[in-house]
PDB file of N, CA and C in Angstrom:
ATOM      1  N   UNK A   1      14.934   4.205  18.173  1.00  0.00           N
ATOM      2  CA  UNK A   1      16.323   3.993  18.488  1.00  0.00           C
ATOM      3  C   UNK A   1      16.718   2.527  18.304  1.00  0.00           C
ATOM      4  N   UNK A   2      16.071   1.856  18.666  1.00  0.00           N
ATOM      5  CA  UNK A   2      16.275  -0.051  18.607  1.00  0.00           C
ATOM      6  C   UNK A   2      16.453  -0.203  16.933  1.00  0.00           C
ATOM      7  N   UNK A   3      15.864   0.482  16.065  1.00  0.00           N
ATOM      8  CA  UNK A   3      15.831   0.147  14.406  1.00  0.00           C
ATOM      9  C   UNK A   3      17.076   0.683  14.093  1.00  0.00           C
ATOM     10  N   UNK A   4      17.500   1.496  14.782  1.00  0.00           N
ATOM     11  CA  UNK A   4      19.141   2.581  14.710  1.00  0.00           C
ATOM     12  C   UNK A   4      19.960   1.325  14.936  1.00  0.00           C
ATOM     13  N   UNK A   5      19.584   0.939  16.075  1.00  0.00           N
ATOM     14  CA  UNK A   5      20.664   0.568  16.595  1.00  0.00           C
ATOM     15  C   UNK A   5      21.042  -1.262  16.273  1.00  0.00           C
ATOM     16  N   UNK A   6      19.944  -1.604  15.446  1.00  0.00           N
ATOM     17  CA  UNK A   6      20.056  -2.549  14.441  1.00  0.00           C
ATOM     18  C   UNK A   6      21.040  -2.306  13.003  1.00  0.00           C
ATOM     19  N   UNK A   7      20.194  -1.526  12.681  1.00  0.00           N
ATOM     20  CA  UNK A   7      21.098  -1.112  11.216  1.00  0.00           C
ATOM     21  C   UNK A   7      22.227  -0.764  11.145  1.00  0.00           C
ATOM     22  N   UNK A   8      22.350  -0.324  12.565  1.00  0.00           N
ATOM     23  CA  UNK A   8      24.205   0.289  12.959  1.00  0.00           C
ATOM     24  C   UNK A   8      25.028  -0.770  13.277  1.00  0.00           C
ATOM     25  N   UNK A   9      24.778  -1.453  13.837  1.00  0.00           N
ATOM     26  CA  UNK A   9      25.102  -3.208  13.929  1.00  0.00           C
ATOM     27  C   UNK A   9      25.119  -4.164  12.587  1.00  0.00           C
ATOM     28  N   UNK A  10      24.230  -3.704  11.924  1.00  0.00           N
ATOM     29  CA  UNK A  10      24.274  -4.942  10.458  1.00  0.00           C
ATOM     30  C   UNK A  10      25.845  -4.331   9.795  1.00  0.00           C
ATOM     31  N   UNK A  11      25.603  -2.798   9.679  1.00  0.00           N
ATOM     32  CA  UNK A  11      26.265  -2.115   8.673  1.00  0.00           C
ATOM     33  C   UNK A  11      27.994  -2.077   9.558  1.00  0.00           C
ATOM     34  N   UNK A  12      27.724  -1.898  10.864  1.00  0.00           N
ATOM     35  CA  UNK A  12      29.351  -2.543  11.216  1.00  0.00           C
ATOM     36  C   UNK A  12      30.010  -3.461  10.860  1.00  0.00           C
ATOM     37  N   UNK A  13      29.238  -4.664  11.223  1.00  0.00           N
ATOM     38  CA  UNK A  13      29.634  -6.069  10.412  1.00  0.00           C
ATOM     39  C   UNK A  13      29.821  -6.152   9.015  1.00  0.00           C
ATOM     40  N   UNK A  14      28.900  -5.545   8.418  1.00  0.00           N
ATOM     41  CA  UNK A  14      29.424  -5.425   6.920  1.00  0.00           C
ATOM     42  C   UNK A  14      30.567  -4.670   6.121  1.00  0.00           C
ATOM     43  N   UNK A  15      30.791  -3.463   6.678  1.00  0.00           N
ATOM     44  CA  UNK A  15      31.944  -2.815   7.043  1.00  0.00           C
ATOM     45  C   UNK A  15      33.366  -4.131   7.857  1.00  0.00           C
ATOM     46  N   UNK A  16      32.839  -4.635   8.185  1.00  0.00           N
ATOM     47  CA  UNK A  16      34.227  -5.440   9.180  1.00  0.00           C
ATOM     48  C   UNK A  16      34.528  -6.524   8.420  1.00  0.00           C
ATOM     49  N   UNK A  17      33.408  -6.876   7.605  1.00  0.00           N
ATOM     50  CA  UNK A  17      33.937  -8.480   7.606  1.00  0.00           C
ATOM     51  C   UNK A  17      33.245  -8.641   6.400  1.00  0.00           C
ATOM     52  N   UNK A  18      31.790  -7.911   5.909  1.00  0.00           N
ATOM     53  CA  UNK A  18      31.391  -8.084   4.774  1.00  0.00           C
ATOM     54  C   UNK A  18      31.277  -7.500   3.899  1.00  0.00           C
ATOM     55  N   UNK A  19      30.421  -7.598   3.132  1.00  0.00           N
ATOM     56  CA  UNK A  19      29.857  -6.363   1.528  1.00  0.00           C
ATOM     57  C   UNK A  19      30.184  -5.074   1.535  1.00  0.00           C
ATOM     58  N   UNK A  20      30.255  -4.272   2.817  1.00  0.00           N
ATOM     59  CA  UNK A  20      31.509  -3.169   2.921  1.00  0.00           C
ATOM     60  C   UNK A  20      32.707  -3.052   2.993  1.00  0.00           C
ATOM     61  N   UNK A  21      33.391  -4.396   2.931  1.00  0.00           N
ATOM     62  CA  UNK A  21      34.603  -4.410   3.709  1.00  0.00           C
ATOM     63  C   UNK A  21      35.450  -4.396   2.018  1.00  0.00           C
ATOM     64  N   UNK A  22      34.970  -4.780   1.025  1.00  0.00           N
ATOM     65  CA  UNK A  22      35.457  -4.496   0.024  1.00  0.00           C
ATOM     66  C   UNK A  22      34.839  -3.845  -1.007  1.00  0.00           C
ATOM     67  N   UNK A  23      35.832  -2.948  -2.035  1.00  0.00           N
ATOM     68  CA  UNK A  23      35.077  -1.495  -3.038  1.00  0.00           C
ATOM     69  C   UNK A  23      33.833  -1.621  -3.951  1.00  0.00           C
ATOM     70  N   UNK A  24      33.654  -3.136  -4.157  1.00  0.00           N
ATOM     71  CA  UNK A  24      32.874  -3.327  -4.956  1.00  0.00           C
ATOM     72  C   UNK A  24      31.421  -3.631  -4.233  1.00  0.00           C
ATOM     73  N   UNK A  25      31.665  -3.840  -2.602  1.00  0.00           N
ATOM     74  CA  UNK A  25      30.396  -4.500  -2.105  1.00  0.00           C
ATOM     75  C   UNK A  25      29.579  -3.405  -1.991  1.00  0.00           C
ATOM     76  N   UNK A  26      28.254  -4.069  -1.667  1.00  0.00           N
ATOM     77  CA  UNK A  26      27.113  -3.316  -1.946  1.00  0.00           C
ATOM     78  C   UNK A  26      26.535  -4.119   0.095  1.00  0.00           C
ATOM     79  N   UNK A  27      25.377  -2.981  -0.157  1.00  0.00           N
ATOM     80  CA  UNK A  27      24.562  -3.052   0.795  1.00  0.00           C
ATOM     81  C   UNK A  27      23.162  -2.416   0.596  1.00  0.00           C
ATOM     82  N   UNK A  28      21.919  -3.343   0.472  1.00  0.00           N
ATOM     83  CA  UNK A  28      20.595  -3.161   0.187  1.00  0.00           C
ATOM     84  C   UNK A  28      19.895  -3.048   1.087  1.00  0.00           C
ATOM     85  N   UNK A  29      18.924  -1.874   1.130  1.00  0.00           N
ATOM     86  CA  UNK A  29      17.912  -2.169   2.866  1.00  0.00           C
ATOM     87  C   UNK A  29      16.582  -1.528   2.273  1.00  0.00           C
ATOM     88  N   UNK A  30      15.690  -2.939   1.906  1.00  0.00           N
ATOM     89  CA  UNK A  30      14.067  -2.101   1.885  1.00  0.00           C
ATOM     90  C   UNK A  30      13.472  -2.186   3.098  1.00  0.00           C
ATOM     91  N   UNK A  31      12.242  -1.264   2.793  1.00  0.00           N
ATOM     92  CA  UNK A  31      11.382  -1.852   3.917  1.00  0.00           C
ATOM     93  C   UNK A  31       9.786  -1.534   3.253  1.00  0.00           C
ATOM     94  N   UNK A  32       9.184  -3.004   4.179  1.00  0.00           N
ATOM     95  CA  UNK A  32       7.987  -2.772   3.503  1.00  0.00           C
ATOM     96  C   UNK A  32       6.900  -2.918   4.631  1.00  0.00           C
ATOM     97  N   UNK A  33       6.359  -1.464   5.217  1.00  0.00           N
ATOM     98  CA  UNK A  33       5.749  -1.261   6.289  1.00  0.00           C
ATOM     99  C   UNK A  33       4.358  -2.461   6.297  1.00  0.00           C
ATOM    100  N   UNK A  34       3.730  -2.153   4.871  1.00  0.00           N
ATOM    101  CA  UNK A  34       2.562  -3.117   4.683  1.00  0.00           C
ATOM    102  C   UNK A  34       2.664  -4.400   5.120  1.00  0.00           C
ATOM    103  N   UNK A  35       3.819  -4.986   5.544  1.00  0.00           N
ATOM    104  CA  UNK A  35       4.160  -6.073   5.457  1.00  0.00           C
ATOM    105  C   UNK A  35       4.949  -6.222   6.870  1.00  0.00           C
ATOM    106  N   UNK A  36       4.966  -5.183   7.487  1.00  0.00           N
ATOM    107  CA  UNK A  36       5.856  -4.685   8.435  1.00  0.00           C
ATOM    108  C   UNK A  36       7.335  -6.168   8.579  1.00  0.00           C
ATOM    109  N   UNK A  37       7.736  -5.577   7.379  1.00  0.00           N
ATOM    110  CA  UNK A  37       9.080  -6.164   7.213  1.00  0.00           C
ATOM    111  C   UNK A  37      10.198  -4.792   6.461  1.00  0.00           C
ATOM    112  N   UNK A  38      11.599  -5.298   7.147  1.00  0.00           N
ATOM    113  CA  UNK A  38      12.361  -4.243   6.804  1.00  0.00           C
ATOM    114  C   UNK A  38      14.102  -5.468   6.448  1.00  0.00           C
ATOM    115  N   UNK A  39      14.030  -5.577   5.366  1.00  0.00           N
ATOM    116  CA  UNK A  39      15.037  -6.501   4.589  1.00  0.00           C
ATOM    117  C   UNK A  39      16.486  -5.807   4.645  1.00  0.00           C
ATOM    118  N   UNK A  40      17.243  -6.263   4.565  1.00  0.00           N
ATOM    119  CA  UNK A  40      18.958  -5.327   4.636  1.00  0.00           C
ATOM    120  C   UNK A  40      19.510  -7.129   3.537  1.00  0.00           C
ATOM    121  N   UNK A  41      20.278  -6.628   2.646  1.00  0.00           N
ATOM    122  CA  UNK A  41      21.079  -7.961   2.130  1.00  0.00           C
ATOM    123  C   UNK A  41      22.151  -7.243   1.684  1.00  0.00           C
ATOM    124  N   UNK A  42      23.105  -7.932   2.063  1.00  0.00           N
ATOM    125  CA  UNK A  42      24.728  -8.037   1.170  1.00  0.00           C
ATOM    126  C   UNK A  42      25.481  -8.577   0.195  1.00  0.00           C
ATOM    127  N   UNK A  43      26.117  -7.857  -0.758  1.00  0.00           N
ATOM    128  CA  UNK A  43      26.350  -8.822  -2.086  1.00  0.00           C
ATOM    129  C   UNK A  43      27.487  -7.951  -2.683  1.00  0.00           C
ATOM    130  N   UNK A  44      27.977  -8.774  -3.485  1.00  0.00           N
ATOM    131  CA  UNK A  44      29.478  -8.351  -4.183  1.00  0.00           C
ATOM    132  C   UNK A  44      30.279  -8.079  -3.366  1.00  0.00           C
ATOM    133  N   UNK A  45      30.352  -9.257  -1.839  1.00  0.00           N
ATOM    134  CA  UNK A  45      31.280  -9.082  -1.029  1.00  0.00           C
ATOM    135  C   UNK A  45      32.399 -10.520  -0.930  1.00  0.00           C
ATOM    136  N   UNK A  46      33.266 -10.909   0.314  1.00  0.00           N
ATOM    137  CA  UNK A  46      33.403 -11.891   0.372  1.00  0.00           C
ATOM    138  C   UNK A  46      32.702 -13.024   0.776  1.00  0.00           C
ATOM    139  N   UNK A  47      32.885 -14.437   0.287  1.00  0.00           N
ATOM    140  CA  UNK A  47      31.989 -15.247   0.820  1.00  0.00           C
ATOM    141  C   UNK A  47      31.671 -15.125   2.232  1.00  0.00           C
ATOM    142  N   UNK A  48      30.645 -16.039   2.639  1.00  0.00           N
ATOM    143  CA  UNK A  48      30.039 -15.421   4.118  1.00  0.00           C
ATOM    144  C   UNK A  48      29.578 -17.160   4.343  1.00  0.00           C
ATOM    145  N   UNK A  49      30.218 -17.338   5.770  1.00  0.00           N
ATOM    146  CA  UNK A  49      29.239 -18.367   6.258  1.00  0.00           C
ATOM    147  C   UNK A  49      28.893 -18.021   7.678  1.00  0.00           C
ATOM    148  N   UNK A  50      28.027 -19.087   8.369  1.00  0.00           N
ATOM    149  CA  UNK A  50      27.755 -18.696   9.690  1.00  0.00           C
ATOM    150  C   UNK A  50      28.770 -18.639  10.520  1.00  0.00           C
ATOM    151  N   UNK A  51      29.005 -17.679  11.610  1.00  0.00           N
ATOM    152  CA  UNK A  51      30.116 -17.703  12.578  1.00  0.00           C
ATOM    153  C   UNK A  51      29.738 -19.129  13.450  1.00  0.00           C
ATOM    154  N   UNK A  52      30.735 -19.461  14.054  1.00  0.00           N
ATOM    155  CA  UNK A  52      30.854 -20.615  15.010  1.00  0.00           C
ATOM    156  C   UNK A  52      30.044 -20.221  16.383  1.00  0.00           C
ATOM    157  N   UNK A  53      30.076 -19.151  16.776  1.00  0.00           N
ATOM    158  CA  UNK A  53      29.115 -18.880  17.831  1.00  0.00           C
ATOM    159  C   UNK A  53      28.143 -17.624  17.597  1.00  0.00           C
ATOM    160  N   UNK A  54      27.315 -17.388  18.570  1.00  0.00           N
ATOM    161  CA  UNK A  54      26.703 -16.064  18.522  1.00  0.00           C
ATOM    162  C   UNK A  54      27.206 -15.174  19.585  1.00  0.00           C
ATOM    163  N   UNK A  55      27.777 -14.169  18.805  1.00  0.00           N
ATOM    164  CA  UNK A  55      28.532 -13.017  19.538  1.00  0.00           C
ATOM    165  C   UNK A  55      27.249 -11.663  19.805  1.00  0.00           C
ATOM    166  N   UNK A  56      27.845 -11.183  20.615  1.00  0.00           N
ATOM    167  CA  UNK A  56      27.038 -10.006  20.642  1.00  0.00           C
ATOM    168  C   UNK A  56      25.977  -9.775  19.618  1.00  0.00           C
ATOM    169  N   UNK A  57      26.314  -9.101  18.504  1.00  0.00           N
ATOM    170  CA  UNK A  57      25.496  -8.407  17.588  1.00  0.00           C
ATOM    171  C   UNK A  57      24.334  -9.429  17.067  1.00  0.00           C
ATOM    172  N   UNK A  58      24.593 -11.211  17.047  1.00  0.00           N
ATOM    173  CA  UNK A  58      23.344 -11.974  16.705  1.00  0.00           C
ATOM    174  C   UNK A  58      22.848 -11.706  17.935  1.00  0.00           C
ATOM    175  N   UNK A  59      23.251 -12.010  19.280  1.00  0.00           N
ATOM    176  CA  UNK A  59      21.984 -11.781  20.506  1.00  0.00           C
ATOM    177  C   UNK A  59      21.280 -10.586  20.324  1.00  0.00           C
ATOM    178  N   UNK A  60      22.048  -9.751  20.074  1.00  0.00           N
ATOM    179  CA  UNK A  60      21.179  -8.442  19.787  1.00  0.00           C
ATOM    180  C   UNK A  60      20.209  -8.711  18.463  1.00  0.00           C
ATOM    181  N   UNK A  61      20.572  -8.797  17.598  1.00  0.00           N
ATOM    182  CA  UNK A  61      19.257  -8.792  16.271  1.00  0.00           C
ATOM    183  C   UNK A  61      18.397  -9.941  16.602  1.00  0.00           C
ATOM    184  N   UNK A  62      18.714 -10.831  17.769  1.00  0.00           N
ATOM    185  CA  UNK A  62      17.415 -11.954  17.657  1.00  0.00           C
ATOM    186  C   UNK A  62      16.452 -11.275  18.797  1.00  0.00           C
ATOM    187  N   UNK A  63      16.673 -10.366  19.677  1.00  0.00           N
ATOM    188  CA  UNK A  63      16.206 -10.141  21.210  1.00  0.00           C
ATOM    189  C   UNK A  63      15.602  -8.875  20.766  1.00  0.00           C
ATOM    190  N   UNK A  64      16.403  -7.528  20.062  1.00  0.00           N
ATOM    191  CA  UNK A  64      15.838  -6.818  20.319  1.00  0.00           C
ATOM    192  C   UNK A  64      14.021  -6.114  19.908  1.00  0.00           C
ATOM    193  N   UNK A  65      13.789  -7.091  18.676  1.00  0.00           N
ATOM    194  CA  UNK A  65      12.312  -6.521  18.446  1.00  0.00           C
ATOM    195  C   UNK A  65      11.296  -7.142  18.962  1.00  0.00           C
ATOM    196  N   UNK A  66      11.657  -7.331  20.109  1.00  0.00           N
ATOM    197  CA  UNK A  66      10.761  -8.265  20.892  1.00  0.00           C
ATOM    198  C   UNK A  66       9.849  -7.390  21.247  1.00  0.00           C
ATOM    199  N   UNK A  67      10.245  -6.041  21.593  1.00  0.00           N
ATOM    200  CA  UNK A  67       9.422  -5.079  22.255  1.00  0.00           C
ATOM    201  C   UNK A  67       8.386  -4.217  21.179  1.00  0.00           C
ATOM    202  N   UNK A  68       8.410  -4.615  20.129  1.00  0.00           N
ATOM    203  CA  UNK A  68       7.290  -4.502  18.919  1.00  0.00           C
ATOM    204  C   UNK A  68       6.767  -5.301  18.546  1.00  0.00           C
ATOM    205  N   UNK A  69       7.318  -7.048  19.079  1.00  0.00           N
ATOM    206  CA  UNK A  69       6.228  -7.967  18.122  1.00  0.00           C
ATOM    207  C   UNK A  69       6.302  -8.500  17.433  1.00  0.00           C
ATOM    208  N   UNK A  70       7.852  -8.582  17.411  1.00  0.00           N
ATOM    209  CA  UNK A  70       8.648  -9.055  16.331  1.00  0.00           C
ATOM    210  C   UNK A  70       9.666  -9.595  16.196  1.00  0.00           C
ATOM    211  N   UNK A  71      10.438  -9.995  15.323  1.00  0.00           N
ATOM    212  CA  UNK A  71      11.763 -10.596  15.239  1.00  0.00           C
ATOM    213  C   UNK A  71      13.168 -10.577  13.897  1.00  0.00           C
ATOM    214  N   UNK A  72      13.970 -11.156  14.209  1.00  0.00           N
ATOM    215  CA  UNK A  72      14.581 -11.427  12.897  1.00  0.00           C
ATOM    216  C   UNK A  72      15.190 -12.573  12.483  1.00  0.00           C
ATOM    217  N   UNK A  73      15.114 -12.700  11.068  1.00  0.00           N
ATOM    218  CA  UNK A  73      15.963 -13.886  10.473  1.00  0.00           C
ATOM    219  C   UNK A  73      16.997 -13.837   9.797  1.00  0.00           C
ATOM    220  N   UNK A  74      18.213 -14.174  10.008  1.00  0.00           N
ATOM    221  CA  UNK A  74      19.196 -14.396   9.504  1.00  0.00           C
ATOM    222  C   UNK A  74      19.880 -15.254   8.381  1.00  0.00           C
ATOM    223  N   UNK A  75      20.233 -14.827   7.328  1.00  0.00           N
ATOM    224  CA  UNK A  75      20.648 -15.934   6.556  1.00  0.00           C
ATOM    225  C   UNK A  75      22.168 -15.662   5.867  1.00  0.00           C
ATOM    226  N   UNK A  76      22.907 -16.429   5.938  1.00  0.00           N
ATOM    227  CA  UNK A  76      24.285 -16.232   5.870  1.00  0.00           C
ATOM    228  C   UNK A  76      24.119 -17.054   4.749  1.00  0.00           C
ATOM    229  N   UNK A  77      24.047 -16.260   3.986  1.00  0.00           N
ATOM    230  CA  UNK A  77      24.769 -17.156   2.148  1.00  0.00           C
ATOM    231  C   UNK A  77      25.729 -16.858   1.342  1.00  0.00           C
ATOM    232  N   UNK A  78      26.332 -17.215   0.923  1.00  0.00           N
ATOM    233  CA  UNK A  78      27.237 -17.401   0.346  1.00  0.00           C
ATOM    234  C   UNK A  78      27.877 -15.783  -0.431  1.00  0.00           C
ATOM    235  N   UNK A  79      26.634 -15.351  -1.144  1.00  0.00           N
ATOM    236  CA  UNK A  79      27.010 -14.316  -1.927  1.00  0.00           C
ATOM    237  C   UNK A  79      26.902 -12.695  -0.769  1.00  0.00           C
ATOM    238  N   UNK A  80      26.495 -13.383   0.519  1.00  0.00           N
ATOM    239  CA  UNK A  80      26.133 -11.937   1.469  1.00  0.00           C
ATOM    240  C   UNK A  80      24.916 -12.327   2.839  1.00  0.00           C
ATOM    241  N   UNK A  81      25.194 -11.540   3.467  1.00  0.00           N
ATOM    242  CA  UNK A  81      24.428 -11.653   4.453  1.00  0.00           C
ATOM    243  C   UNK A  81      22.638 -11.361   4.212  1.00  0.00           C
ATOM    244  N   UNK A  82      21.661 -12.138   4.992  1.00  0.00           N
ATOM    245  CA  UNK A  82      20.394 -11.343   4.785  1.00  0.00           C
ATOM    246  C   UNK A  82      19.939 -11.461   6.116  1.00  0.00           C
ATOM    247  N   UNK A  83      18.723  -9.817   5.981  1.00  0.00           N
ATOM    248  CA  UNK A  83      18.638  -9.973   7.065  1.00  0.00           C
ATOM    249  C   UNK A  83      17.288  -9.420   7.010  1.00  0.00           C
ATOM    250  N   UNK A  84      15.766 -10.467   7.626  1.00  0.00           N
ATOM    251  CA  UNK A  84      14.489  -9.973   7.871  1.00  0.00           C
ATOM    252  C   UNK A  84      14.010  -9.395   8.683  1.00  0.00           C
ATOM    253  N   UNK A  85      13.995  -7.971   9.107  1.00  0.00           N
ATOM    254  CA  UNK A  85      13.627  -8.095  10.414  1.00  0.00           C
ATOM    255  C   UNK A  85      12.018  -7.593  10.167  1.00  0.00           C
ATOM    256  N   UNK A  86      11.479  -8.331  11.114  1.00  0.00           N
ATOM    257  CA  UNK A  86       9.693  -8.395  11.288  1.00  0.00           C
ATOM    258  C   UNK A  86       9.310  -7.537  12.587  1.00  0.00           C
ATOM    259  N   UNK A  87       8.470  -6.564  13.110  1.00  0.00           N
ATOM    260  CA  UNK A  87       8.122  -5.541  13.316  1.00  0.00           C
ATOM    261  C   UNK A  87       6.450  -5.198  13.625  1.00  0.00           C
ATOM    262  N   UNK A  88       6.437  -4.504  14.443  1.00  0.00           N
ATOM    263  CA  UNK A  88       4.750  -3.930  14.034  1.00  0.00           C
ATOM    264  C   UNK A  88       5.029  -2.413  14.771  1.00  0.00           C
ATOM    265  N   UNK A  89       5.077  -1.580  13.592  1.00  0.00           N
ATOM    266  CA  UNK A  89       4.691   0.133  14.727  1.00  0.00           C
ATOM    267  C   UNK A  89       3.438  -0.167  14.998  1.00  0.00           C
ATOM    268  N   UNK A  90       4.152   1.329  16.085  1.00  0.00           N
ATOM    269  CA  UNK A  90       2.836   1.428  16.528  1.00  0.00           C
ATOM    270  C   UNK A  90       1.984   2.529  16.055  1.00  0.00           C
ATOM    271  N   UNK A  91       0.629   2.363  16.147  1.00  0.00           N
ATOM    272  CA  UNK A  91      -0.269   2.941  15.255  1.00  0.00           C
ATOM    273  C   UNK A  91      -0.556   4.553  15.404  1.00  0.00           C
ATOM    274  N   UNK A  92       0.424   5.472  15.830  1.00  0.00           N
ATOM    275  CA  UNK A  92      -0.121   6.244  16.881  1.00  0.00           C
ATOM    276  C   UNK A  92      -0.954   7.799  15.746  1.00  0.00           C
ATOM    277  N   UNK A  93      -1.710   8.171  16.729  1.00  0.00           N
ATOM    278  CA  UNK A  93      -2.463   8.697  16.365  1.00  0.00           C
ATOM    279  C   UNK A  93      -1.345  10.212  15.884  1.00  0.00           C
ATOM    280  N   UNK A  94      -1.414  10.988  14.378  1.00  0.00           N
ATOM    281  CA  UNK A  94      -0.786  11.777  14.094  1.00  0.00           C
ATOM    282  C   UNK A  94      -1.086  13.477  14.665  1.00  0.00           C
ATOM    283  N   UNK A  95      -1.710  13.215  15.318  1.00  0.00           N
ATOM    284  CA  UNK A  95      -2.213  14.298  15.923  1.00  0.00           C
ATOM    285  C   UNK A  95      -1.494  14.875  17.690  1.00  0.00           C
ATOM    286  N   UNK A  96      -0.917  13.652  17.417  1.00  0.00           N
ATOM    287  CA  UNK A  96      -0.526  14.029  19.202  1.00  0.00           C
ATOM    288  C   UNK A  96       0.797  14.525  19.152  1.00  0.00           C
ATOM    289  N   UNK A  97       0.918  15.478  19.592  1.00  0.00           N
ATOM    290  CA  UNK A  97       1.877  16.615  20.409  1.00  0.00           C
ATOM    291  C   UNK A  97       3.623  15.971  20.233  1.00  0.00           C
ATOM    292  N   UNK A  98       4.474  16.330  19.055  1.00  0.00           N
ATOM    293  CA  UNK A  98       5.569  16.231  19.344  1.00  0.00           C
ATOM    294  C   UNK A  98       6.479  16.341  20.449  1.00  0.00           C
ATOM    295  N   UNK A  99       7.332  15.227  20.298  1.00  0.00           N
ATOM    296  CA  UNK A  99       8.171  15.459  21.566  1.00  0.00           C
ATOM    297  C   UNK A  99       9.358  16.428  21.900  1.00  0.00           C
ATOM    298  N   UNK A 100      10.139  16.694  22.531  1.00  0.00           N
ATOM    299  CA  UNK A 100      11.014  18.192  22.918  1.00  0.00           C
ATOM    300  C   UNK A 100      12.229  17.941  21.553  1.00  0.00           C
ATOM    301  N   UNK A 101      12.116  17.115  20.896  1.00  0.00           N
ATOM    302  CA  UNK A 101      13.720  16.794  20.193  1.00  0.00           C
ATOM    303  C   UNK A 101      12.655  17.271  18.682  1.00  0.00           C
ATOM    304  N   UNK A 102      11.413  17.518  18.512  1.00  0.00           N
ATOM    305  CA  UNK A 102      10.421  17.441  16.727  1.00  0.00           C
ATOM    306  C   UNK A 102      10.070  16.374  16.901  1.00  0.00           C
ATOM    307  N   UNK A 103      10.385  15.227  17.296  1.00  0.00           N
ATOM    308  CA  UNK A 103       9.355  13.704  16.696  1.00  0.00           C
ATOM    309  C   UNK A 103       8.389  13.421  17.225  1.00  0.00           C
ATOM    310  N   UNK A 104       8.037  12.682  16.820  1.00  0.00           N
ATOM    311  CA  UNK A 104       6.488  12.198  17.510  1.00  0.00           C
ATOM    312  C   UNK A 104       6.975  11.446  18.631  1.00  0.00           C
ATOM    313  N   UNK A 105       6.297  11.199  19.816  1.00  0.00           N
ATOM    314  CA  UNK A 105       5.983  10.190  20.565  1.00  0.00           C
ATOM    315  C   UNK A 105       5.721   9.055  20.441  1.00  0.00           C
ATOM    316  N   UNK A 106       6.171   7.698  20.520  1.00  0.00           N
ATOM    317  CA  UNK A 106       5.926   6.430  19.621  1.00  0.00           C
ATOM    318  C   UNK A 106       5.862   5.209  21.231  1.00  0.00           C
ATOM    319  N   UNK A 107       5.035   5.068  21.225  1.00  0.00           N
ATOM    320  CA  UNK A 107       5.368   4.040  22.504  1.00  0.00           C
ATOM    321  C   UNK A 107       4.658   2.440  21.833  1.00  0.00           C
ATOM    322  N   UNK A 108       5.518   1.359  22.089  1.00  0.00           N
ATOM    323  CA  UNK A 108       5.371   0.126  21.386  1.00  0.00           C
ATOM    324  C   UNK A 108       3.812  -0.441  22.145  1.00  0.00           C
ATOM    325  N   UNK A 109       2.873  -1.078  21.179  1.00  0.00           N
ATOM    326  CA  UNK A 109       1.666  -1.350  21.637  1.00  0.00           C
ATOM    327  C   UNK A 109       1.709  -2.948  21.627  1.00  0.00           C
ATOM    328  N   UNK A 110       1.267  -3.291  23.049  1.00  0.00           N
ATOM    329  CA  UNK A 110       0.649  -4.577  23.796  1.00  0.00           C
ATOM    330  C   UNK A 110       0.522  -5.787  21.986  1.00  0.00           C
ATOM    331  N   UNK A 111       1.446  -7.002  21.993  1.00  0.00           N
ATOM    332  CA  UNK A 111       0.251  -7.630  21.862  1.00  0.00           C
ATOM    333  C   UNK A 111      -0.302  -8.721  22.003  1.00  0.00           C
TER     334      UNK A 111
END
């Protein structure tokens, strides 16, 4: 839910103010588990610089992957927003007993 509720936050802002907010913008999101990094960037939008303060949605993308181990970096350039966020799942064993909704059980591991 915290990775939801990241991406639902990038993609608002981009929608509001950036690379969604006009027909031509784009919005990119890899991720590369090996690396446990998950990239989002914006482009063919309007220029972008840093806001004057941190509103909500930066406290949120700097705080919330704390509880995996991780974090994010922000970079406001010119042609679009980027955004690193760093991560570690957790390793869990595929064998254990789905939860009442189909998914697995995922609880963030110590580190």
């Amino acid at each position: 839910m915290t990775i939801a509720l990241l991406l639902h936050e990038l993609a608002t802002n981009s929608a509001k103010y950036g690379s969604l907010s006009v027909p031509d913008g784009r919005v990119s999101l890899r991720s590369s588990m090996a690396n446990d990094v998950l990239h989002q960037r914006g482009r063919d939008g309007p220029p972008v610089s840093a806001p004057p303060k941190r509103g909500f949605g930066l406290r949120l993308l700097s705080r919330a992957l704390d509880q995996f181990g991780g974090g994010t970096e922000i970079f406001f350039e010119p042609t679009g927003v980027v955004c690193n966020m760093h991560l570690t799942l957790p390793a869990g064993d595929r064998s254990e007993p789905l939860g009442e909704d189909g998914g697995q059980k995922l609880t963030p591991r110590a580190t």
